[in-house]
N, C-alpha and C. Protein backbone atom coordinates (compact mmCIF):
# COMPACT_ATOMS: atom_id res chain seq x y z
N UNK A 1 13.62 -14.62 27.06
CA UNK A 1 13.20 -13.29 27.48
C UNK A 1 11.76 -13.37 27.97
N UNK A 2 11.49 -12.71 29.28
CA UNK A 2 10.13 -13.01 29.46
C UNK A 2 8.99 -12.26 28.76
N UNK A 3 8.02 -12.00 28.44
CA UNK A 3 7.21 -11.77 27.47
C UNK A 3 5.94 -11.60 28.56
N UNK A 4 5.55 -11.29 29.67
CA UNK A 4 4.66 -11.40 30.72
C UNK A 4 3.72 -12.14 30.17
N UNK A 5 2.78 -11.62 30.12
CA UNK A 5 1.50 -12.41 29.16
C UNK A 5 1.46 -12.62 28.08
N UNK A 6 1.79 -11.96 26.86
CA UNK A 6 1.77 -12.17 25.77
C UNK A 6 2.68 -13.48 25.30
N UNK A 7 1.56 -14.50 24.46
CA UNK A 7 1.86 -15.91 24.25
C UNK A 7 3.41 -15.84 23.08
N UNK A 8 3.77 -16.74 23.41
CA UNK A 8 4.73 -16.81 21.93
C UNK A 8 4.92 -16.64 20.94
N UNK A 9 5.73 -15.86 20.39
CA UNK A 9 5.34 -15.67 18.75
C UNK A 9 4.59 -14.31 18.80
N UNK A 10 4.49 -13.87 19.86
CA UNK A 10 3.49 -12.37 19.71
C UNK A 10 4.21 -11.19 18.93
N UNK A 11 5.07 -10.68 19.07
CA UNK A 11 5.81 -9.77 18.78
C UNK A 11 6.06 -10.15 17.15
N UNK A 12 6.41 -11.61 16.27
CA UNK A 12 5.81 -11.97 15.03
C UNK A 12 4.79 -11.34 14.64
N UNK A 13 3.50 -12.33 15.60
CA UNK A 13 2.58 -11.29 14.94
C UNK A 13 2.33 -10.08 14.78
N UNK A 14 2.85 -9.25 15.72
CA UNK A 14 2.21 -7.97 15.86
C UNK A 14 3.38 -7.48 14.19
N UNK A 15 4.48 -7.70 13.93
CA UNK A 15 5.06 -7.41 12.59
C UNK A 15 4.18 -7.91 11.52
N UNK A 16 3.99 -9.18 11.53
CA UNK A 16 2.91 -9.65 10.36
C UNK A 16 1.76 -9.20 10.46
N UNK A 17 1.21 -8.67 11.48
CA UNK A 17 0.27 -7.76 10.97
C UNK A 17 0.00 -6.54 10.55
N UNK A 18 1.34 -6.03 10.89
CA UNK A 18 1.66 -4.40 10.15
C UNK A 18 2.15 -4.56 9.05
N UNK A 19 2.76 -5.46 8.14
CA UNK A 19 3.39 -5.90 7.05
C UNK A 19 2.09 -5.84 5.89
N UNK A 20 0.55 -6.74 6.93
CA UNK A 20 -0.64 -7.06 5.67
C UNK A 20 -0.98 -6.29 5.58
N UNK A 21 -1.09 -4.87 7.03
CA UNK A 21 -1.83 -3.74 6.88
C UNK A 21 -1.38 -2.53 5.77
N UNK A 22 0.27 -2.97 5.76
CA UNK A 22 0.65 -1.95 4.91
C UNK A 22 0.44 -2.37 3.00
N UNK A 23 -0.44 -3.78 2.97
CA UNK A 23 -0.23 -4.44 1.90
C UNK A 23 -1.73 -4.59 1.69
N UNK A 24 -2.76 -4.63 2.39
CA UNK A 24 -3.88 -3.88 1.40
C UNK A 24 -4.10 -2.65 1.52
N UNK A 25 -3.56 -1.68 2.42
CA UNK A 25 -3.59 -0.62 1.91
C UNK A 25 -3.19 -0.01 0.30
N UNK A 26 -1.93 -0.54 0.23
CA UNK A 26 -1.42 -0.39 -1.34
C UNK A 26 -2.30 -1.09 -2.17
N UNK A 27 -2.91 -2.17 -1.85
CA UNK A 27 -3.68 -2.64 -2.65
C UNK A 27 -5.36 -2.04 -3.21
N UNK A 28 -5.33 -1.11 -1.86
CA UNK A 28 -6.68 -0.74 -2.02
C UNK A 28 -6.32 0.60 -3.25
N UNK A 29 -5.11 1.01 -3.43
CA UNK A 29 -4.95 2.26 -3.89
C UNK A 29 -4.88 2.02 -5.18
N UNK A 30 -4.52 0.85 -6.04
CA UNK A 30 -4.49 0.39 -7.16
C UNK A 30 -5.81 0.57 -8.11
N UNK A 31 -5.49 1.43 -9.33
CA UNK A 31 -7.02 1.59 -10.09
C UNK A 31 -7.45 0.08 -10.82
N UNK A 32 -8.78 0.07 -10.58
CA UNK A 32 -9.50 -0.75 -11.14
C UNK A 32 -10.21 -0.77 -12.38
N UNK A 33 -10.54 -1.43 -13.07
CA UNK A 33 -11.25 -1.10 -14.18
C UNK A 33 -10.62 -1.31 -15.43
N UNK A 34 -11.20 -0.64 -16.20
CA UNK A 34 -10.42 -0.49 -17.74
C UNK A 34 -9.55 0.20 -18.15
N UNK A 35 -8.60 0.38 -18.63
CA UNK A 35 -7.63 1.09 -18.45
C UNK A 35 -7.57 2.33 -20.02
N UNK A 36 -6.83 3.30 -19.61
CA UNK A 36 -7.11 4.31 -20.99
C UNK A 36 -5.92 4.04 -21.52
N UNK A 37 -5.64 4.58 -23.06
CA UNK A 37 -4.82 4.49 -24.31
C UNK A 37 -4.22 5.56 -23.92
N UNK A 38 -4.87 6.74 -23.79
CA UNK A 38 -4.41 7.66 -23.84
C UNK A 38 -4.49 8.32 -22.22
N UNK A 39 -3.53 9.22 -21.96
CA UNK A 39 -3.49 9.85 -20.51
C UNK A 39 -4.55 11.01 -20.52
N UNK A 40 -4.82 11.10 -19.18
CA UNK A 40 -6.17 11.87 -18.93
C UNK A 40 -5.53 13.04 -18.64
N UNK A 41 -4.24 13.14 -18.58
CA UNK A 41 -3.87 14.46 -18.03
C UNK A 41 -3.21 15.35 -19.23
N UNK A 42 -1.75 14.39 -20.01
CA UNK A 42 -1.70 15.22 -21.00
C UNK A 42 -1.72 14.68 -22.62
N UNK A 43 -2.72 13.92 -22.52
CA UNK A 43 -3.26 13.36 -23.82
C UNK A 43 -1.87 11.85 -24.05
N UNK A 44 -0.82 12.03 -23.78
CA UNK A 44 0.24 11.37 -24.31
C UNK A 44 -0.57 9.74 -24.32
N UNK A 45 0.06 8.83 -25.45
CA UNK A 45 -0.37 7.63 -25.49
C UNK A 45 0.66 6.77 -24.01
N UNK A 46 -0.16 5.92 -23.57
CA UNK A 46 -0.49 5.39 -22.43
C UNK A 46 0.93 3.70 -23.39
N UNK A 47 1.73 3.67 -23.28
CA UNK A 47 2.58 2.29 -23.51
C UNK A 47 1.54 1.49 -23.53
N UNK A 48 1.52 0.18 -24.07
CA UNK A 48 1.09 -1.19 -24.16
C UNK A 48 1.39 -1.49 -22.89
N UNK A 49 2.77 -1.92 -22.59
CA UNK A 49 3.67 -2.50 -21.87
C UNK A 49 2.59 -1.84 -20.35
N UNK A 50 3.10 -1.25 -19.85
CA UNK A 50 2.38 -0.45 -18.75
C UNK A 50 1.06 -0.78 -18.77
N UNK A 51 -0.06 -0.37 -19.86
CA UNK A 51 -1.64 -1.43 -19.69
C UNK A 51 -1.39 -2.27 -19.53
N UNK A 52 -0.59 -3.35 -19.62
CA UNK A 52 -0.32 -4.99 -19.56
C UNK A 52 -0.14 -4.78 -18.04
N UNK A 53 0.50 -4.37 -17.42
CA UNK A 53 1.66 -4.47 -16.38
C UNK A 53 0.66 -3.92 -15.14
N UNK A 54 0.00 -3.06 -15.35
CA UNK A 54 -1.32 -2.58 -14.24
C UNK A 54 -2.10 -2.01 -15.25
N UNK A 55 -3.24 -3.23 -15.08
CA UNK A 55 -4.43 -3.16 -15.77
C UNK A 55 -5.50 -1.59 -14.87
N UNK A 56 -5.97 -0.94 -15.59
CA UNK A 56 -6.77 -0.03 -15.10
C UNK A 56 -5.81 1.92 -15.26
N UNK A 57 -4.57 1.81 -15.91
CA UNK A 57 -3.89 2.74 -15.88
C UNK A 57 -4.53 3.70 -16.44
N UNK A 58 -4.43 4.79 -15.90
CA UNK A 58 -4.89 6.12 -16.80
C UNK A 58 -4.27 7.42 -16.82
N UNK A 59 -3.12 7.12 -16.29
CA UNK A 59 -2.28 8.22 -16.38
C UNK A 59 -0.84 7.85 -16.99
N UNK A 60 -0.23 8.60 -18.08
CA UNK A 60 1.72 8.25 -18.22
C UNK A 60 2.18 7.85 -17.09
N UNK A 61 3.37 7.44 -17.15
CA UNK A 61 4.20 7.50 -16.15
C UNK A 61 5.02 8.64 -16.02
N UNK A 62 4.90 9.69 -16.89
CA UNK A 62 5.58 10.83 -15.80
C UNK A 62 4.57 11.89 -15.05
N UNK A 63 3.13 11.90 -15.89
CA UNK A 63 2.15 12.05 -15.04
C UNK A 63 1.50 11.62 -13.84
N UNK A 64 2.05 9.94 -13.55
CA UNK A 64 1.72 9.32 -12.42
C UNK A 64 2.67 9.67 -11.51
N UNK A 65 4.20 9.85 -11.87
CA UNK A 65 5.08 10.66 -10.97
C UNK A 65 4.68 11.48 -10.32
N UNK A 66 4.05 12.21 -11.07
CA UNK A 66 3.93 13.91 -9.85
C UNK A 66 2.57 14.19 -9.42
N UNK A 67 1.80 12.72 -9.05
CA UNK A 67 0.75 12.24 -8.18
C UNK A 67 1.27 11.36 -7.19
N UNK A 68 2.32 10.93 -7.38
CA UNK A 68 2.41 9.65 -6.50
C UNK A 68 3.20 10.75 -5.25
N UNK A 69 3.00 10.09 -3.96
CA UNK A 69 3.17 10.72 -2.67
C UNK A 69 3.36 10.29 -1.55
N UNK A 70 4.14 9.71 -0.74
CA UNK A 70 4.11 9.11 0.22
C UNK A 70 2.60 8.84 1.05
N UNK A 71 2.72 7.53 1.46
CA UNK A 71 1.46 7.06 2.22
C UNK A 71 1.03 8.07 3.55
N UNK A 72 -0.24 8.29 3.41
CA UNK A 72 -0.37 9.17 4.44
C UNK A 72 -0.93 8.66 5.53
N UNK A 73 -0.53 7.37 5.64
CA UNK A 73 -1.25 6.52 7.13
C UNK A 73 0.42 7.05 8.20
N UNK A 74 -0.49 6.54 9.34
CA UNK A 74 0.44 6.91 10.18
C UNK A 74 1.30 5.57 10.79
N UNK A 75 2.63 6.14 10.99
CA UNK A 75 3.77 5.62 11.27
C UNK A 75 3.66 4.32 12.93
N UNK A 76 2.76 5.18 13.65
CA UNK A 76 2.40 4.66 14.75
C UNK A 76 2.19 3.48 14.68
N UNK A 77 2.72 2.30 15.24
CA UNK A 77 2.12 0.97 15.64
C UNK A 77 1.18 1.07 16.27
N UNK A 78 0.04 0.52 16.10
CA UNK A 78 -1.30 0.52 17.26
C UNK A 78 -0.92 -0.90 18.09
N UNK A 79 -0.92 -1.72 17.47
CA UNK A 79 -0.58 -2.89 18.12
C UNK A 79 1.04 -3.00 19.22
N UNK A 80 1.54 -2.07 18.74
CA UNK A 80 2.61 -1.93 19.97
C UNK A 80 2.83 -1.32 21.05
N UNK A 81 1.44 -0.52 21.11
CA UNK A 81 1.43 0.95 21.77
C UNK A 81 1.51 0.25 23.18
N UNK A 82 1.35 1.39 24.38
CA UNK A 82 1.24 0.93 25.60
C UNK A 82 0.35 0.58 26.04
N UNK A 83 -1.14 0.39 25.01
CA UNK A 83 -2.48 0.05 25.82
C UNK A 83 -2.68 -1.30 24.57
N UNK A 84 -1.08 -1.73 24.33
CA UNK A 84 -1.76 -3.02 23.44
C UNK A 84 -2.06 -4.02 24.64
N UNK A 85 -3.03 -5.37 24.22
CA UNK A 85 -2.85 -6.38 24.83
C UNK A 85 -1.74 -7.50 24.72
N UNK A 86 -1.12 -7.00 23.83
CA UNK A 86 0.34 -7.73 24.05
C UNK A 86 1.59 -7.89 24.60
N UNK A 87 1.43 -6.52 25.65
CA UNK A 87 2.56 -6.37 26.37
C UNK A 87 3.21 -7.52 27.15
């Protein structure tokens, strides 16, 4: 398939690079730090298991439920658009 300019393997990259982008994003969202015993929201004790499992927790898990929310980056490829250099 011809590929005009864009070298070989381009269309790879342009996936592997939306793959890392979507993978420190999640990473950046991860709490850091020390983690609490107890939940900040409704006192409930915080599992062992769960501090072990993501260090820095501070909320239950049914309190982290009804925070958690779909990513609000956008869907758009930049790298695929019509003013990429990879066309």
């Amino acid at each position: 398939m011809a590929s005009g300019w864009a070298p070989d393997g381009a269309v790879q990259d342009q996936i592997d690079d939306s793959v890392s982008d979507a993978v420190m994003l999640a990473r950046s969202r991860l709490p850091t730090g020390p983690g609490e015993i107890h939940c900040q929201e409704c006192g409930g004790e915080i599992p062992e298991a769960r501090r072990e499992a993501m260090p820095g927790a501070r909320l239950c898990v049914d309190c982290q439920s009804g925070h958690d929310h779909p990513a609000l980056s956008s869907a758009y490829n930049r790298r695929g658009s019509k003013d990429s250099q990879l066309r």
